[in-house]
C-alpha atoms as a PDB file:
ATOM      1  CA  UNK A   1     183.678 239.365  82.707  1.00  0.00           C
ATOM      2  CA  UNK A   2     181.497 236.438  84.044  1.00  0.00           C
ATOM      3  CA  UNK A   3     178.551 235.431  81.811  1.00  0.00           C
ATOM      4  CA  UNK A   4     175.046 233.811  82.787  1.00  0.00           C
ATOM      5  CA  UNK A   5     172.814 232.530  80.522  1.00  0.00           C
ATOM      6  CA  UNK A   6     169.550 230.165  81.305  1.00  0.00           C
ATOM      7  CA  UNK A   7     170.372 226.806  81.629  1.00  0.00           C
ATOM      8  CA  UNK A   8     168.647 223.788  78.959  1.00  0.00           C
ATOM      9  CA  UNK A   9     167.445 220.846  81.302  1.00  0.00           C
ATOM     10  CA  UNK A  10     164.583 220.971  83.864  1.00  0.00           C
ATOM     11  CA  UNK A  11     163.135 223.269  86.076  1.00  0.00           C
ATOM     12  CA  UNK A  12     162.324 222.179  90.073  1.00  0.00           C
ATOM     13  CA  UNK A  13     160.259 223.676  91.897  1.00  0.00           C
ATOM     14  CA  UNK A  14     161.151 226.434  92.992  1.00  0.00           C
ATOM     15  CA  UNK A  15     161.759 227.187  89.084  1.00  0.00           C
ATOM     16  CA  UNK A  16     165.547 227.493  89.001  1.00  0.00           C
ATOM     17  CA  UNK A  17     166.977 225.425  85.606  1.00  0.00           C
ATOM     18  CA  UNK A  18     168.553 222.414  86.207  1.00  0.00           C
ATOM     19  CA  UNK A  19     170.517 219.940  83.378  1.00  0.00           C
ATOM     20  CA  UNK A  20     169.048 217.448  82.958  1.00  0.00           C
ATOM     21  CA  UNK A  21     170.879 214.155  84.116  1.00  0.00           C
ATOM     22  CA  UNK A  22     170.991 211.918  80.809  1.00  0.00           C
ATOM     23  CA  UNK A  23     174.273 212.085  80.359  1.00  0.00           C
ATOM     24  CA  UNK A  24     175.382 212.225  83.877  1.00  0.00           C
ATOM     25  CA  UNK A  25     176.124 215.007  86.159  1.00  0.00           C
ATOM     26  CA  UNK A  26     179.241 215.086  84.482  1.00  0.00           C
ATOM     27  CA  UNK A  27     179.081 215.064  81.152  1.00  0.00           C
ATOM     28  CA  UNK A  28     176.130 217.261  81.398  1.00  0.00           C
ATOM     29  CA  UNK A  29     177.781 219.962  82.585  1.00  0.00           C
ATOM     30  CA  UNK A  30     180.494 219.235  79.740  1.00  0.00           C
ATOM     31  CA  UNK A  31     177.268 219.732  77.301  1.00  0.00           C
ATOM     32  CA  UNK A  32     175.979 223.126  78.911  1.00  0.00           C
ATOM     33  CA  UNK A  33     179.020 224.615  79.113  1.00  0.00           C
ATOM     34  CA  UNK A  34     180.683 223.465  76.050  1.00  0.00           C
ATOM     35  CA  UNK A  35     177.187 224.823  74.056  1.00  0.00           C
ATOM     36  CA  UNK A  36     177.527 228.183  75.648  1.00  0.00           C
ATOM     37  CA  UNK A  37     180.597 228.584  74.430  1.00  0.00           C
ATOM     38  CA  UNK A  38     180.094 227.567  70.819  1.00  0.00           C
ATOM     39  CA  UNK A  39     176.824 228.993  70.227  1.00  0.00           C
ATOM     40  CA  UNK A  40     178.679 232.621  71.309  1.00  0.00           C
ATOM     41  CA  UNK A  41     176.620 233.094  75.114  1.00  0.00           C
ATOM     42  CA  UNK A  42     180.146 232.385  76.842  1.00  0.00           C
ATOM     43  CA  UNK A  43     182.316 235.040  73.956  1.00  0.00           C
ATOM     44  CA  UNK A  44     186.080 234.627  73.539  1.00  0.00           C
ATOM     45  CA  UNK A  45     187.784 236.031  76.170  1.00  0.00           C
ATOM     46  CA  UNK A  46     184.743 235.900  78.791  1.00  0.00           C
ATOM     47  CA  UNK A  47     185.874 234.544  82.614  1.00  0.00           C
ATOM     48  CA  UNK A  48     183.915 232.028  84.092  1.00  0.00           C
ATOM     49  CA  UNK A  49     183.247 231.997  87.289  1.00  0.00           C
ATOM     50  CA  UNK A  50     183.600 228.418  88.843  1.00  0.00           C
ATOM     51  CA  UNK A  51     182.039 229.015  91.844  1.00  0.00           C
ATOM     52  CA  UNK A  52     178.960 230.666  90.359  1.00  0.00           C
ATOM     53  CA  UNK A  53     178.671 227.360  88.012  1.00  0.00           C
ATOM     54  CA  UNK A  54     178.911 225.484  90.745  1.00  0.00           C
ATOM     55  CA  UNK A  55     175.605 227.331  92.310  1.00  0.00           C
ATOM     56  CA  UNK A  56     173.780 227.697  89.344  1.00  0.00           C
ATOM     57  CA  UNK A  57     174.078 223.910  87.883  1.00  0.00           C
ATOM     58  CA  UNK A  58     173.469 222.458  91.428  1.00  0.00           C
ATOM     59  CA  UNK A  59     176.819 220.273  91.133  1.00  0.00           C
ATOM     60  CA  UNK A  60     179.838 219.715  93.382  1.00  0.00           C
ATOM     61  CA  UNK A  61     182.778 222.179  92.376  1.00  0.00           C
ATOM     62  CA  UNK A  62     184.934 218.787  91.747  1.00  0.00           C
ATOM     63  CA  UNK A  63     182.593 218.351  88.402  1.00  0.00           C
ATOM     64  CA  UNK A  64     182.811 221.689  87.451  1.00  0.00           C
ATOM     65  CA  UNK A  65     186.510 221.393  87.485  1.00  0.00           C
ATOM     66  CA  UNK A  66     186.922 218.384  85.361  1.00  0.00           C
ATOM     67  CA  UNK A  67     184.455 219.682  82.801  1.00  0.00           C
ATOM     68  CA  UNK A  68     186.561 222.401  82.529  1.00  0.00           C
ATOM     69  CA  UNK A  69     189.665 219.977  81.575  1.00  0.00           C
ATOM     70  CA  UNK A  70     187.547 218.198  79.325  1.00  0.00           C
ATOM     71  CA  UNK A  71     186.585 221.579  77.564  1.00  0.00           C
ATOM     72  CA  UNK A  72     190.244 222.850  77.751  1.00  0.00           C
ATOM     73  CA  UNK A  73     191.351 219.399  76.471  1.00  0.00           C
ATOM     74  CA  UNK A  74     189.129 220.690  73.517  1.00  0.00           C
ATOM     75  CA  UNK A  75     190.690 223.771  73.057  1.00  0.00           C
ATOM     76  CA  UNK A  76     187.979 225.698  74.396  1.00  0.00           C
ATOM     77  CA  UNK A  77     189.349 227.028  77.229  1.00  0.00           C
ATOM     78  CA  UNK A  78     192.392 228.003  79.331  1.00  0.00           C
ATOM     79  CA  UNK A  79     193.173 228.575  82.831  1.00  0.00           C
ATOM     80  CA  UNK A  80     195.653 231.287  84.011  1.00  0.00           C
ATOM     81  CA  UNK A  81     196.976 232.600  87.636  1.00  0.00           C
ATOM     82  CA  UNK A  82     195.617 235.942  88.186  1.00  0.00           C
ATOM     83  CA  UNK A  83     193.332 235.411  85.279  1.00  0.00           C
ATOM     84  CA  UNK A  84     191.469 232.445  86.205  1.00  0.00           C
ATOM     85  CA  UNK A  85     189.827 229.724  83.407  1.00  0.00           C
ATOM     86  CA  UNK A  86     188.637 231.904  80.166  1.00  0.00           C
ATOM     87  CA  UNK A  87     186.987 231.187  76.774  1.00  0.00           C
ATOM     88  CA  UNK A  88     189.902 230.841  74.414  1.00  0.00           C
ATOM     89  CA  UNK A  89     189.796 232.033  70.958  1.00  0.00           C
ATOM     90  CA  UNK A  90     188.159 230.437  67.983  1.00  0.00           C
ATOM     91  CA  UNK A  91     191.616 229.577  66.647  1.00  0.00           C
ATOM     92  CA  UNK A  92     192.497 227.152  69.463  1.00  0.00           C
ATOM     93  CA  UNK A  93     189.620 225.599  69.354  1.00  0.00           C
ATOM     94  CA  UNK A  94     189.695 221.747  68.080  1.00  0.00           C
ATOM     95  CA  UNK A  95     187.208 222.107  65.168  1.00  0.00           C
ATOM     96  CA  UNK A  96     187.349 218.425  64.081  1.00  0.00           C
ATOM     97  CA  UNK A  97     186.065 217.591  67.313  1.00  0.00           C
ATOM     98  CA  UNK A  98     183.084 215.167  67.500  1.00  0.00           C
ATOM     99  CA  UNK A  99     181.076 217.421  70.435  1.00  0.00           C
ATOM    100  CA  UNK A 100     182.438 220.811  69.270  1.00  0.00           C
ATOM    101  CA  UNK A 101     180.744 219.812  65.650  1.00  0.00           C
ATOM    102  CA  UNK A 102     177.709 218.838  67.238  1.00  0.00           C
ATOM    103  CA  UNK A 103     177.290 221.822  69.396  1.00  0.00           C
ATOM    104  CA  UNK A 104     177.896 224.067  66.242  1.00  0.00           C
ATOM    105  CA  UNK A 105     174.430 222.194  64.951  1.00  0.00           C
ATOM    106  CA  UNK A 106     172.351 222.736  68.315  1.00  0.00           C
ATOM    107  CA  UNK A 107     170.317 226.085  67.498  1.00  0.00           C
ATOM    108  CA  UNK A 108     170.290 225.052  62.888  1.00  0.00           C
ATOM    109  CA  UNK A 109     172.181 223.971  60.332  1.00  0.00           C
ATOM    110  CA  UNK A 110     175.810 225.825  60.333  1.00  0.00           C
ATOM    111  CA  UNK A 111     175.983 227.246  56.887  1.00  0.00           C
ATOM    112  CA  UNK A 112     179.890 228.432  57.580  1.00  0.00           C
ATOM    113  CA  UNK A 113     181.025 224.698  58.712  1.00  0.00           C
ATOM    114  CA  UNK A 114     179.581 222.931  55.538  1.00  0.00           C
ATOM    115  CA  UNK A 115     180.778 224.679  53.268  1.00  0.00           C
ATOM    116  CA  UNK A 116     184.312 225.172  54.743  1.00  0.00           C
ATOM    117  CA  UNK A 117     183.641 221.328  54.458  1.00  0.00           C
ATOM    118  CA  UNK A 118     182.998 221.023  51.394  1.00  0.00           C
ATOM    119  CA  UNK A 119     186.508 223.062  50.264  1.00  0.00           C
ATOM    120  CA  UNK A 120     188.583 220.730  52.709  1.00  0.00           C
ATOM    121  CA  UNK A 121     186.842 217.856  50.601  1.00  0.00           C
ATOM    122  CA  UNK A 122     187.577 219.300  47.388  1.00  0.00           C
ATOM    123  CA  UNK A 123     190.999 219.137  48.157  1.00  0.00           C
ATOM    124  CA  UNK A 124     191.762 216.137  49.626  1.00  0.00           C
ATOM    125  CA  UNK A 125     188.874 213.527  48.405  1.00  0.00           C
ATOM    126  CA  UNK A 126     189.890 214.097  44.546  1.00  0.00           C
ATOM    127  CA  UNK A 127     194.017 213.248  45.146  1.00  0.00           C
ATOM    128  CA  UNK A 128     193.119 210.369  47.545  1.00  0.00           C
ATOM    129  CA  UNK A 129     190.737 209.119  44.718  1.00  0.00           C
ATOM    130  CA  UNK A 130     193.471 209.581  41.920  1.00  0.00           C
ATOM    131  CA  UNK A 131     196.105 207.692  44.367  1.00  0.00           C
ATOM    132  CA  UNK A 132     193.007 204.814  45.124  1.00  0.00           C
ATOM    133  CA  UNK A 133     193.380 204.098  41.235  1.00  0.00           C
ATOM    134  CA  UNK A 134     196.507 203.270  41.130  1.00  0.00           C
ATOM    135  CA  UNK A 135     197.084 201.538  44.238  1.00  0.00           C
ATOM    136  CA  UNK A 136     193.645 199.876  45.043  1.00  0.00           C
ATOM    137  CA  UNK A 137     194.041 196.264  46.092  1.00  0.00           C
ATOM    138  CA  UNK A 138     191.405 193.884  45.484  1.00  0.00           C
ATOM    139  CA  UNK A 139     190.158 193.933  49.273  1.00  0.00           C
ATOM    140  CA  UNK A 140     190.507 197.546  48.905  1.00  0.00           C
ATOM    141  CA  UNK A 141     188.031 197.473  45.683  1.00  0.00           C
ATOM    142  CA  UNK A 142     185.880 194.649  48.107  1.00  0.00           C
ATOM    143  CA  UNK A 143     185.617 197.698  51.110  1.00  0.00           C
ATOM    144  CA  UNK A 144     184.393 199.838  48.171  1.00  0.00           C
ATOM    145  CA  UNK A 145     181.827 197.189  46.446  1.00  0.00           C
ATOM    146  CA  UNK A 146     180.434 196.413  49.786  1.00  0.00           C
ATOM    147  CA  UNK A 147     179.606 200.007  51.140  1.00  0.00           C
ATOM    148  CA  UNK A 148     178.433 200.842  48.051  1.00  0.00           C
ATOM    149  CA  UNK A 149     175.508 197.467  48.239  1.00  0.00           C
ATOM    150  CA  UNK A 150     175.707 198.506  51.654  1.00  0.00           C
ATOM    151  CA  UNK A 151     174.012 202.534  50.321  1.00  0.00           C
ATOM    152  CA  UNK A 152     172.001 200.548  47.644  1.00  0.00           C
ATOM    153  CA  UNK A 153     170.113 198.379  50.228  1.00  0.00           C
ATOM    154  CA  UNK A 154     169.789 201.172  53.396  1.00  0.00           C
ATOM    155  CA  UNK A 155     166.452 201.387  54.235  1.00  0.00           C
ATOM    156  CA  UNK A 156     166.738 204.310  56.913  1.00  0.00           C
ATOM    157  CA  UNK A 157     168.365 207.129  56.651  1.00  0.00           C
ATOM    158  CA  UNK A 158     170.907 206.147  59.624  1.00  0.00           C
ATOM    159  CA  UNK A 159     172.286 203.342  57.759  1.00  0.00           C
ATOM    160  CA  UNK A 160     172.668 205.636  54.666  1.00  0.00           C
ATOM    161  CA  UNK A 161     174.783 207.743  56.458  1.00  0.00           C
ATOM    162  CA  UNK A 162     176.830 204.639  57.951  1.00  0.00           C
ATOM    163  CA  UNK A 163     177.309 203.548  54.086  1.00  0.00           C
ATOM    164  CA  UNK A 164     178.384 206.936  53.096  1.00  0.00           C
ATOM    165  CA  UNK A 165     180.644 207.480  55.645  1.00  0.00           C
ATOM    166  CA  UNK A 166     182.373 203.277  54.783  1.00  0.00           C
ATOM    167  CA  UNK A 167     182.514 204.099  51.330  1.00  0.00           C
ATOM    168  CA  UNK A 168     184.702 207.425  51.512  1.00  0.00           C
ATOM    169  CA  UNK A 169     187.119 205.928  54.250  1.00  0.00           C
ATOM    170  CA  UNK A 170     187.616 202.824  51.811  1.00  0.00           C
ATOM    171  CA  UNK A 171     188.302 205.509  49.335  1.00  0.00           C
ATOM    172  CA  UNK A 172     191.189 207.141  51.371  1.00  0.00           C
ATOM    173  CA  UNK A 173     191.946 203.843  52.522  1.00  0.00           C
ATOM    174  CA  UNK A 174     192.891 202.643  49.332  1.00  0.00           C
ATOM    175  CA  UNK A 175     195.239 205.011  48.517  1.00  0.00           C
ATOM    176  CA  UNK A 176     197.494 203.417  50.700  1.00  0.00           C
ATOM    177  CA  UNK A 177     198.825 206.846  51.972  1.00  0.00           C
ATOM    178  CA  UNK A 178     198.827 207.034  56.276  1.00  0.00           C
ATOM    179  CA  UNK A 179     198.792 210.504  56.333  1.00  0.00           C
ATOM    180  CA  UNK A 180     196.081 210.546  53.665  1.00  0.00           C
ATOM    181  CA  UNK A 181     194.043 207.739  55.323  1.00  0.00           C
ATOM    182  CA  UNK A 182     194.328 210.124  58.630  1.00  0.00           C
ATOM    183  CA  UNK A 183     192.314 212.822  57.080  1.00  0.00           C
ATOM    184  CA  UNK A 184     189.710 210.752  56.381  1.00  0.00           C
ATOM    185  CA  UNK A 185     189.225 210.518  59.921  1.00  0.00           C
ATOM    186  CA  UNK A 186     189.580 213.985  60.953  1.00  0.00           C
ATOM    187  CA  UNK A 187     186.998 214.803  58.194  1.00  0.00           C
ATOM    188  CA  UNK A 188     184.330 211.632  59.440  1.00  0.00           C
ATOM    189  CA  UNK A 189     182.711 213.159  62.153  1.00  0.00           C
ATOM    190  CA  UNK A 190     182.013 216.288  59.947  1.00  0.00           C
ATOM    191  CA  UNK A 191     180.638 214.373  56.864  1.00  0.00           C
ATOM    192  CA  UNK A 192     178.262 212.511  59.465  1.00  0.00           C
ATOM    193  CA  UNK A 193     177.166 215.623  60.603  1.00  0.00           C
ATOM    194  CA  UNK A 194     176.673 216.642  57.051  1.00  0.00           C
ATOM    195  CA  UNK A 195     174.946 213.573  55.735  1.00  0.00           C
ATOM    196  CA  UNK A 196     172.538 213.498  58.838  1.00  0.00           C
ATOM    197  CA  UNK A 197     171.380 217.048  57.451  1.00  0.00           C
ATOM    198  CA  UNK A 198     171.105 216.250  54.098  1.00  0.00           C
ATOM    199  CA  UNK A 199     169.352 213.185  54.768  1.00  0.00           C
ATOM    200  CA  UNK A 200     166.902 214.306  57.446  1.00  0.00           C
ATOM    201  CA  UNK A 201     165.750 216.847  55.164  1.00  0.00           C
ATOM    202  CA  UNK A 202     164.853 214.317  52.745  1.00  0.00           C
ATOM    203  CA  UNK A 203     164.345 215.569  48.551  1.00  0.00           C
ATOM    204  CA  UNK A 204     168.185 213.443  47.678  1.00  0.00           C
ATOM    205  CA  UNK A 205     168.677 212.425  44.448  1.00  0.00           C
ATOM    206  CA  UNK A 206     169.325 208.882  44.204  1.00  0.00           C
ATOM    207  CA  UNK A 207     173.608 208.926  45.285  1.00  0.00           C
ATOM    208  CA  UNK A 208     174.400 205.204  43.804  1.00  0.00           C
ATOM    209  CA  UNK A 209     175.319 205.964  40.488  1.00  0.00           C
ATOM    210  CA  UNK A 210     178.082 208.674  41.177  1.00  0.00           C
ATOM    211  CA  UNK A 211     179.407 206.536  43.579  1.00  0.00           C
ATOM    212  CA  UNK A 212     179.405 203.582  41.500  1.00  0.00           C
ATOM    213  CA  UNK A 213     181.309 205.704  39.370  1.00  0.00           C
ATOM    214  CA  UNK A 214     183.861 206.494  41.452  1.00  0.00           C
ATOM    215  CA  UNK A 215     184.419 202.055  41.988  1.00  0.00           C
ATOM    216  CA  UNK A 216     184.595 201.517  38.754  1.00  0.00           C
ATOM    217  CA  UNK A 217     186.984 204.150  37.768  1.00  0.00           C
ATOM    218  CA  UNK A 218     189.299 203.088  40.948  1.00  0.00           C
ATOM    219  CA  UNK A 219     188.677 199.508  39.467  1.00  0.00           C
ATOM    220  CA  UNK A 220     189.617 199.891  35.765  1.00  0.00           C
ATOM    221  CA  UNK A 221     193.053 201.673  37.100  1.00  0.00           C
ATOM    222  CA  UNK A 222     191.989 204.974  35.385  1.00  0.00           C
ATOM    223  CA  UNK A 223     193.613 208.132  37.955  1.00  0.00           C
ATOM    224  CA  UNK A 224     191.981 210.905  35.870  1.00  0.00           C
ATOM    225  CA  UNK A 225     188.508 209.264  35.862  1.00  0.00           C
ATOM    226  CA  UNK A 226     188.541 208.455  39.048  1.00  0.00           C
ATOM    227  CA  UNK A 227     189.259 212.193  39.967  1.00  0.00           C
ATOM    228  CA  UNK A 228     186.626 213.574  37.615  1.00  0.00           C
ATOM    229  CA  UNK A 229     184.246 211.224  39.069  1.00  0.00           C
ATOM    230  CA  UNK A 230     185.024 212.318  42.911  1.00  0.00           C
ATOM    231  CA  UNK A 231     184.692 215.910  41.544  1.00  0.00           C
ATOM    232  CA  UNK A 232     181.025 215.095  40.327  1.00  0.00           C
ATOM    233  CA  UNK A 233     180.005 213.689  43.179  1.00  0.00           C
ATOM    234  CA  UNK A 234     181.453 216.213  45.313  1.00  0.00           C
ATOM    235  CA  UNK A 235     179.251 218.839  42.861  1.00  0.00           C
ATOM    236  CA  UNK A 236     176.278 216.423  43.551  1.00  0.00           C
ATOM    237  CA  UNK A 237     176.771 216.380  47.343  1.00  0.00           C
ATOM    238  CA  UNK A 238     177.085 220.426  46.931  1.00  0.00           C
ATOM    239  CA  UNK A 239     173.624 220.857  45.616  1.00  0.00           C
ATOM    240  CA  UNK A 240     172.134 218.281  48.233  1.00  0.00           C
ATOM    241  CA  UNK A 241     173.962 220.102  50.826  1.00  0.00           C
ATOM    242  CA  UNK A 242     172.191 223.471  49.767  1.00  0.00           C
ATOM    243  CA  UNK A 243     168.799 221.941  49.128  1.00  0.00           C
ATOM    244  CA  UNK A 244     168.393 220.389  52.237  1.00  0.00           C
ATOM    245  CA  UNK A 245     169.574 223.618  53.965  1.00  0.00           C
ATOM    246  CA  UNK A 246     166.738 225.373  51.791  1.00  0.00           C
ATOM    247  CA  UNK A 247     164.309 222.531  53.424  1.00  0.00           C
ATOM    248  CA  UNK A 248     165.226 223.426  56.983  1.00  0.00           C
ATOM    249  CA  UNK A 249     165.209 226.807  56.675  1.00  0.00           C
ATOM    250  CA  UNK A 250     161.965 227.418  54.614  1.00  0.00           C
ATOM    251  CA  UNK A 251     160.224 223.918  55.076  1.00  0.00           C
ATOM    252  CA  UNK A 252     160.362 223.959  51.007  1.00  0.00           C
ATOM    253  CA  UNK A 253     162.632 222.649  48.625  1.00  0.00           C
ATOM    254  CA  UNK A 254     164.790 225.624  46.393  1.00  0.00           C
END
């Protein structure tokens, strides 16, 4: 089946919906398209019709067609004789993926990602910690020192986030593990996403001591603190997650 939904942009004036051009003709159609289909208007399995894109975005059918590779370079969709392109299923989607996240947070928070987040961090972010105590260098304790005066001294909320995000790639980073270190970039662009939340809704307890104790249990060479003290602040980052959540959803804090 084909599927038309109202298109976010502008509207001329004859009142037909029309993106708007921010991005560029091209990459806006990436966003409208790629939004349908994570939000749920475009379902798994649902044709769409190229042509009737074309029409309804007021763009040439060349961009349609390359936002189409872009979205099936994404895993969102697939293109098949006789079938034609089609919304693939969830499970080939690329989850990790910076614009996939984002769309996921267009209409609210999305309660499933985080805390499927948060179990991917409790699983990796306590070993890499344990392996960061035994194998830290001294620039590797430096990286961790500097993003964590870096958090201490952030005056927006933006540059919180960029501290958060240095310290916990120094973390992996120090663990001198490439596979491990990998992971810690597959899981950024989700922990951004999960910081801006927390942080936009404001009510945070103050996150510099259980990171500082994270440095100085890397630092002293001490694998079994350093693991209990990623667990804690994983706990801590838990209860910010679900109070800022509360926030957004109620305008109050739980």
């Amino acid at each position: 089946m084909s599927t038309r939904i109202p298109t976010p942009g502008r509207a001329d004036g004859a009142g037909t919906r029309r993106p708007a051009r921010r991005r560029g003709v091209h990459g806006e159609v990436v966003e409208i398209i790629g939004h349908r289909i994570v939000s749920g208007a475009l379902p798994e399995g649902s044709t769409l019709n190229v042509n009737a894109l074309e029409q309804e975005l007021d763009v040439s059918l060349t961009v349609v067609r390359e936002a189409l590779k872009v979205l099936g370079a994404k895993g969102l969709v697939d293109a098949r004789q006789k079938r034609g392109t089609f919304v693939q299923p969830r499970r080939y989607w690329h989850l990790l993926d910076a614009d996939v996240i984002r769309w996921r947070f267009v209409d609210g928070v999305d309660h499933r990602f985080l805390a499927q987040l948060d179990e991917v961090r409790e699983i990796i972010e306590p070993a890499g910690a344990r392996l960061a105590a035994e194998r830290r260098t001294e620039a590797d304790l430096a990286q961790l020192e500097g993003a964590l005066k870096a958090m201490a001294t952030a005056d927006a909320p933006e540059l919180v986030v960029s501290a958060d995000l240095a310290f916990h790639r120094a973390l992996l980073v120090a663990a001198h593990n490439d596979l491990l270190e990998q992971m810690e970039v597959v899981l950024e662009t989700g922990l951004a996403k999960r910081d801006r939340v927390v942080h936009a809704a404001g009510h945070i307890d103050d996150p510099i001591p259980s990171h500082a104790a994270v440095v100085a249990a890397v630092r002293d060479g001490n694998p079994e603190a350093a693991e209990h003290a990623v667990r804690d602040l994983l706990e801590k980052a838990r209860v910010d997650s679900h109070r800022a959540m509360a926030t957004r959803e109620t305008g109050r804090e739980d």
